[in-house]
N, C-alpha and C. Protein backbone atom coordinates (compact mmCIF):
# COMPACT_ATOMS: atom_id res chain seq x y z
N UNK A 1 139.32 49.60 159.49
CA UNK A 1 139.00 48.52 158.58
C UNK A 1 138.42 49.14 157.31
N UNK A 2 139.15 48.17 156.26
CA UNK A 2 138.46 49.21 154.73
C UNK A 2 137.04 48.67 154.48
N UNK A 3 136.16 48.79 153.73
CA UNK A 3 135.46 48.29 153.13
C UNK A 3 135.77 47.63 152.27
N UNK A 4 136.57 47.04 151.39
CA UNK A 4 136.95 46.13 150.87
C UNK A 4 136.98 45.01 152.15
N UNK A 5 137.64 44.95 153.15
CA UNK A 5 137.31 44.09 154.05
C UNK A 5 136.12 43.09 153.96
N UNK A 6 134.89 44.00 153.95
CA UNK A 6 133.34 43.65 154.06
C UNK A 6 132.96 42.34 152.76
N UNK A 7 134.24 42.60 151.73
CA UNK A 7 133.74 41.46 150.55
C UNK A 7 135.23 40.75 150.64
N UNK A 8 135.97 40.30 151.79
CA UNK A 8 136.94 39.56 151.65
C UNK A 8 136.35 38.51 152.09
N UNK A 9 136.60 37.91 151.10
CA UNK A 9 136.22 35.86 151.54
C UNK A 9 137.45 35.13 152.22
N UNK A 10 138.19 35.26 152.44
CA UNK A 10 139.61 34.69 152.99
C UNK A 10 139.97 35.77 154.62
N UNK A 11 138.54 35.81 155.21
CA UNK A 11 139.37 36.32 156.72
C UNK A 11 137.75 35.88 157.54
N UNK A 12 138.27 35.80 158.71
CA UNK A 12 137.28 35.00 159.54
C UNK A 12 135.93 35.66 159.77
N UNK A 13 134.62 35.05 160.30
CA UNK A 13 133.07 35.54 160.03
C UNK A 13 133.25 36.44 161.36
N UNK A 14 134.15 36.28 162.32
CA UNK A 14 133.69 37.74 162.78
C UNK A 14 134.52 38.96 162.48
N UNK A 15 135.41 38.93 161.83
CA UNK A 15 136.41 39.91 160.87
C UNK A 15 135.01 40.55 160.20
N UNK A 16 134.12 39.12 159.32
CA UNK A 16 133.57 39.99 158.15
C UNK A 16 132.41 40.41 158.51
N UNK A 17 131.92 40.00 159.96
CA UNK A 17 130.68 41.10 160.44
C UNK A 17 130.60 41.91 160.93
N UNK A 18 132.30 42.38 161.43
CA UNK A 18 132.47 44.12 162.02
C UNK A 18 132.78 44.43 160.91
N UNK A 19 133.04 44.61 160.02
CA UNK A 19 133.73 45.25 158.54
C UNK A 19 132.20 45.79 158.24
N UNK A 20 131.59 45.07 158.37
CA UNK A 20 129.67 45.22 158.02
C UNK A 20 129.20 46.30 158.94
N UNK A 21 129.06 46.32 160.23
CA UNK A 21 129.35 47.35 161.07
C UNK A 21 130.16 48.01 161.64
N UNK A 22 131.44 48.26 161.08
CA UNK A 22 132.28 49.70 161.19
C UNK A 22 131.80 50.82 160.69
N UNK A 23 132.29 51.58 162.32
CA UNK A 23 132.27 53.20 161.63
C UNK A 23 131.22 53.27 162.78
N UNK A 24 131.22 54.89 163.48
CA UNK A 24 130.30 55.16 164.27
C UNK A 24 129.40 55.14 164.74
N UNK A 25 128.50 55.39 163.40
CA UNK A 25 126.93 55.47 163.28
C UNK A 25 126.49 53.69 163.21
N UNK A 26 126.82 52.68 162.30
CA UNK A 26 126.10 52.01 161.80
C UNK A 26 125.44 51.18 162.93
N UNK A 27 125.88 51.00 163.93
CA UNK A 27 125.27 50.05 164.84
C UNK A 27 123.92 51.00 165.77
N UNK A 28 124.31 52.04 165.66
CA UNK A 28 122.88 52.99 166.08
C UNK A 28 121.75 53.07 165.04
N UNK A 29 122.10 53.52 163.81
CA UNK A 29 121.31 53.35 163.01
C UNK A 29 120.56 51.67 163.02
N UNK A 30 121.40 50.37 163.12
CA UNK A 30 120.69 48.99 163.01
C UNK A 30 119.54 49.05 164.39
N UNK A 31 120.05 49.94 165.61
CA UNK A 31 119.46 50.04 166.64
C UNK A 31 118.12 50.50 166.43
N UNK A 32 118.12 51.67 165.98
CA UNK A 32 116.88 52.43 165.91
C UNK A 32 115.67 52.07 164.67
N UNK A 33 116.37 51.56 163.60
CA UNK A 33 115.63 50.63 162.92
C UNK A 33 114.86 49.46 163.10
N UNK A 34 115.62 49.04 164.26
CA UNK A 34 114.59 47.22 164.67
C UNK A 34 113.30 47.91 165.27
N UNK A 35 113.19 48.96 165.46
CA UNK A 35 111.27 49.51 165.81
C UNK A 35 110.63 49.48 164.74
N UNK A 36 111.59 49.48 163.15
CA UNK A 36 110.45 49.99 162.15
C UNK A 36 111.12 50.89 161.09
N UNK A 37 110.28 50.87 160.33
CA UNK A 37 111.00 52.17 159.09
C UNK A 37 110.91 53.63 160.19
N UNK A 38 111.93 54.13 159.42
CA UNK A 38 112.18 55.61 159.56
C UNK A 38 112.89 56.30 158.68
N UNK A 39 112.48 57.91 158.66
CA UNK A 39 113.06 58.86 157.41
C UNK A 39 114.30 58.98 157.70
N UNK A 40 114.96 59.21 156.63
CA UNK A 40 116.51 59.84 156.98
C UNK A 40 116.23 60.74 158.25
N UNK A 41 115.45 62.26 158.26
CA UNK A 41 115.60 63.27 158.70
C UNK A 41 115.25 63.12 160.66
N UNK A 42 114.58 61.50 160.46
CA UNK A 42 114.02 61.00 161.93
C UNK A 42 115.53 60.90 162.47
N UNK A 43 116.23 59.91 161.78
CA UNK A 43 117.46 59.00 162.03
C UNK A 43 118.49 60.47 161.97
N UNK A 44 118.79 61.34 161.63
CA UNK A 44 119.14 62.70 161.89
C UNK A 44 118.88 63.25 163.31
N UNK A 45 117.79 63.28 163.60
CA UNK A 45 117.27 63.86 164.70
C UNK A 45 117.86 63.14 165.93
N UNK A 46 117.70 61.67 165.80
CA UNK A 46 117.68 60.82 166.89
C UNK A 46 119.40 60.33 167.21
N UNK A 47 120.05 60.94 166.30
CA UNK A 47 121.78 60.76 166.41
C UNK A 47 122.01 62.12 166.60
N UNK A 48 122.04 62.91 167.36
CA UNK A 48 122.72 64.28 166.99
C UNK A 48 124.33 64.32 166.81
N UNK A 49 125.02 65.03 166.16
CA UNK A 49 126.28 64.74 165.63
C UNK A 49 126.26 64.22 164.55
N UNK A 50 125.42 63.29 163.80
CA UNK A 50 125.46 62.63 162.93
C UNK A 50 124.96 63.46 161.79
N UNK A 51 125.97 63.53 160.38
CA UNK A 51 125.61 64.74 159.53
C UNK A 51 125.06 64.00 158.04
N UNK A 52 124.45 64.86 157.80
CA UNK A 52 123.54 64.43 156.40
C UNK A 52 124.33 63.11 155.49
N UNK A 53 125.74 64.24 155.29
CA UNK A 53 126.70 63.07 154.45
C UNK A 53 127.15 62.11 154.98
N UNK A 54 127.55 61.92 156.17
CA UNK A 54 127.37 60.95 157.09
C UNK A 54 126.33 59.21 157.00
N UNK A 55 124.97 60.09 156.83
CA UNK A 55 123.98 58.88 157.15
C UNK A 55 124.14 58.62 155.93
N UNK A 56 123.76 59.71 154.73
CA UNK A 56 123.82 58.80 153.58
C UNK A 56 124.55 57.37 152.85
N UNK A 57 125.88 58.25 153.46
CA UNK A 57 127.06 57.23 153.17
C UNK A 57 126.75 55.86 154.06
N UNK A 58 126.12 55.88 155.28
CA UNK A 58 126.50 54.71 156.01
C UNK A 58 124.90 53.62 155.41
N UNK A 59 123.65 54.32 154.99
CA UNK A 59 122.72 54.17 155.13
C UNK A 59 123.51 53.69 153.53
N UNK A 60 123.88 54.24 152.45
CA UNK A 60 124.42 53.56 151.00
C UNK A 60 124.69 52.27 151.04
N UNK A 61 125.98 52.16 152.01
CA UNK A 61 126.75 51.18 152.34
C UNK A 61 126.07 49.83 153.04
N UNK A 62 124.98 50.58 153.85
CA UNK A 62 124.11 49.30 154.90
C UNK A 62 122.99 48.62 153.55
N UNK A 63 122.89 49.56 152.98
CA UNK A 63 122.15 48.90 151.91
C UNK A 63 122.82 47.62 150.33
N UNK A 64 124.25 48.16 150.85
CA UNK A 64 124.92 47.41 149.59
C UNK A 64 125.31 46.11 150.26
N UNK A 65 125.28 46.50 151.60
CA UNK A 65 125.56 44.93 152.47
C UNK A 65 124.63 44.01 152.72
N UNK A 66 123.19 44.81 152.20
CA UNK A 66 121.80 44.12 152.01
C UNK A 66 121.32 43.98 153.40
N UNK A 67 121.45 45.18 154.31
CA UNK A 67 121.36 45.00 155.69
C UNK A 67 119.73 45.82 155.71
N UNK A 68 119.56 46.87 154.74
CA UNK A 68 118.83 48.26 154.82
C UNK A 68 117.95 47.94 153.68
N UNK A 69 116.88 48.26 153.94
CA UNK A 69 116.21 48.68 152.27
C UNK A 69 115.79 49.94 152.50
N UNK A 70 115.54 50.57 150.86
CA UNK A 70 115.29 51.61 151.12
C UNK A 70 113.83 51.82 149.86
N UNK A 71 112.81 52.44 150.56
CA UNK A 71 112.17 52.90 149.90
C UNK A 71 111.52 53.94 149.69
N UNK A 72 111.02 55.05 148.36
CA UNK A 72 110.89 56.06 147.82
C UNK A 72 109.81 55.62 147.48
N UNK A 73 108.95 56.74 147.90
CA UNK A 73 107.16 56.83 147.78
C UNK A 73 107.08 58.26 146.60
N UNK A 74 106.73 58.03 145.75
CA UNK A 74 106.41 58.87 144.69
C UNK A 74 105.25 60.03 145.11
N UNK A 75 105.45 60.82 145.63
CA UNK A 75 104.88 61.56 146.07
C UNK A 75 105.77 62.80 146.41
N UNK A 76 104.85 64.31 146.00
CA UNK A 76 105.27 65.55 146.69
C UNK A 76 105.73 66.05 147.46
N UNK A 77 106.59 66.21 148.55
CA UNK A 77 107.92 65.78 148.20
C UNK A 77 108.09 64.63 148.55
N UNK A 78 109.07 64.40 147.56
CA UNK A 78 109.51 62.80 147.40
C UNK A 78 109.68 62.06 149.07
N UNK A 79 109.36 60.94 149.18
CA UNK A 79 109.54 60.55 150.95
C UNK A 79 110.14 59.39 150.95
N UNK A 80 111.56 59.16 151.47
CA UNK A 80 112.01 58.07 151.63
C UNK A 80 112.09 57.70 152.81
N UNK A 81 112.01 56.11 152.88
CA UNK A 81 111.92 55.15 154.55
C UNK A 81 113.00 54.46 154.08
N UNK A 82 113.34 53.92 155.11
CA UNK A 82 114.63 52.72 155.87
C UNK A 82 114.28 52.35 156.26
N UNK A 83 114.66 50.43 156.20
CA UNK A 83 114.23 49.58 157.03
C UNK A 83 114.69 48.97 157.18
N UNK A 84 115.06 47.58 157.79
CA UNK A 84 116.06 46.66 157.87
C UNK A 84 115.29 45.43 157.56
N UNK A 85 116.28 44.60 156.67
CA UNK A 85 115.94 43.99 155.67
C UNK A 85 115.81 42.11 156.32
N UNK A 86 115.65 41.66 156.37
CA UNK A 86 115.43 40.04 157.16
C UNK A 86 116.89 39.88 157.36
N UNK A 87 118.19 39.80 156.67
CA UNK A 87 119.29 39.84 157.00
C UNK A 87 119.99 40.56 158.09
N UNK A 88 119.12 41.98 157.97
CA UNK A 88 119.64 43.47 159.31
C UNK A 88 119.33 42.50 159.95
N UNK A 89 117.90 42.34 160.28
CA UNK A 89 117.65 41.86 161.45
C UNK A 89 118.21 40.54 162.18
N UNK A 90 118.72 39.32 161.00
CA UNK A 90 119.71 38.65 161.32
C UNK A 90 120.67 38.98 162.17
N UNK A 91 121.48 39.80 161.79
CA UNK A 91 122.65 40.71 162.43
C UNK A 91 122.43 41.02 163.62
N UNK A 92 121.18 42.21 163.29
CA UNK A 92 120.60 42.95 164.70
C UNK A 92 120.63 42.43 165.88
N UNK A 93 119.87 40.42 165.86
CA UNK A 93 119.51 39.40 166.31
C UNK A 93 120.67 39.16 167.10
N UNK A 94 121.87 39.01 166.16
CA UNK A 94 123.23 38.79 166.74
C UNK A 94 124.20 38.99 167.02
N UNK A 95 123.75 40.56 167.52
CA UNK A 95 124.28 41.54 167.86
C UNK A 95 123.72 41.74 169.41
N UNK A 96 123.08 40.91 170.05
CA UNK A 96 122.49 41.76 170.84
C UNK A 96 122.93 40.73 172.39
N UNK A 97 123.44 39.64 172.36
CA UNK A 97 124.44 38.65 173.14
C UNK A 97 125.40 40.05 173.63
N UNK A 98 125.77 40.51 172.48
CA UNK A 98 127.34 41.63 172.47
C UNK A 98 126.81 42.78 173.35
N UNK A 99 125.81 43.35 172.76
CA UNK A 99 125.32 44.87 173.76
C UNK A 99 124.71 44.44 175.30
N UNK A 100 124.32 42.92 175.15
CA UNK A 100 124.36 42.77 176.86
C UNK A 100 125.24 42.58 177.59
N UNK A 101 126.40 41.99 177.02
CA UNK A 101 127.81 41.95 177.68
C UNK A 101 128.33 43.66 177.93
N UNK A 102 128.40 44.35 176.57
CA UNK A 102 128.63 45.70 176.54
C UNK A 102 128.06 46.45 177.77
N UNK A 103 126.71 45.89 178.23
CA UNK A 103 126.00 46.84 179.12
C UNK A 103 126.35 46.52 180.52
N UNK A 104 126.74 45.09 180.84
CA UNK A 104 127.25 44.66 181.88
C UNK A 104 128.46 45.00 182.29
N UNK A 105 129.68 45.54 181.01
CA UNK A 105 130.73 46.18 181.29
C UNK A 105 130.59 47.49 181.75
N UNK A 106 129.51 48.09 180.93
CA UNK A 106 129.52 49.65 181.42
C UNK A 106 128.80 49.72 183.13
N UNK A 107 128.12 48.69 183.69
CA UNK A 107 127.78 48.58 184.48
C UNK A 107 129.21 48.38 186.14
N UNK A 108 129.77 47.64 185.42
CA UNK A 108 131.33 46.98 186.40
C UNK A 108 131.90 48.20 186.10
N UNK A 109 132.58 49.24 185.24
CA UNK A 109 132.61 50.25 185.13
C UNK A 109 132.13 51.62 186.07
N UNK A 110 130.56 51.20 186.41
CA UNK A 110 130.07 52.48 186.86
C UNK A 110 130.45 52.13 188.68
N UNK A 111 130.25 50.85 188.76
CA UNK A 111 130.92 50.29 190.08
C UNK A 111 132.25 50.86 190.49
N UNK A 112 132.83 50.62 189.63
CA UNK A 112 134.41 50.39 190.19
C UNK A 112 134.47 52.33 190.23
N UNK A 113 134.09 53.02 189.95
CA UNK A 113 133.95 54.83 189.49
C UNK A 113 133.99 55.33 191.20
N UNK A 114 134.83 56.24 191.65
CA UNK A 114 134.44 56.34 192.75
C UNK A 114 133.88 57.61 193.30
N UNK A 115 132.72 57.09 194.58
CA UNK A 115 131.93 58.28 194.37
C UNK A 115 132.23 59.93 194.37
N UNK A 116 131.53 60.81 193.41
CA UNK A 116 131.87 62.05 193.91
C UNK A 116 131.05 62.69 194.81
């Protein structure tokens, strides 16, 4: 799905709220945010695989969807936080029906697996 997707007005609201969360990272990142702000370099740590240009880009993008805020504390070295914005958490909110179904699949999943 492109990002142009994300600002199409002519395709259905759940078309335009995975377009909002496509792509690997973004639904981990909304995850680890509903505790609270955190630095880029936290949200680094806590995804391994996930690469600098990576978060930026997704953390850019979560912010242009008005999901993220971001703020820069004027200080030595400069320190920026992420947070999710009353809208993330909208999302976050209604997103989370989905990851209990998700968890109940991976669960029927670990059932049906047979033992080794």
């Amino acid at each position: 799905m492109t990002r142009s997707r994300a600002q199409d007005l002519n395709v259905c609201g759940v078309t335009a709220a995975i377009a909002v969360i496509d792509g690997k990272w973004k639904t981990a990142l909304l995850w680890l945010l509903e505790s609270g702000p955190r630095r880029p370099g936290e949200l680094r740590r806590q995804l391994p695989g996930l690469t600098e240009k990576v978060l930026t880009q997704a953390l850019r993008e979560m912010e242009a969807d008005g999901l993220v805020h971001r703020e820069v504390y004027e200080v030595l070295p400069l320190k920026t936080e992420y947070s999710l914005t009353t809208f993330g958490r909208e999302l976050s909110e209604a997103l989370a029906p989905l990851s209990d179904w998700g968890h109940r699949r991976l669960d029927k999943l670990a059932e049906a697996r047979p033992a080794s």
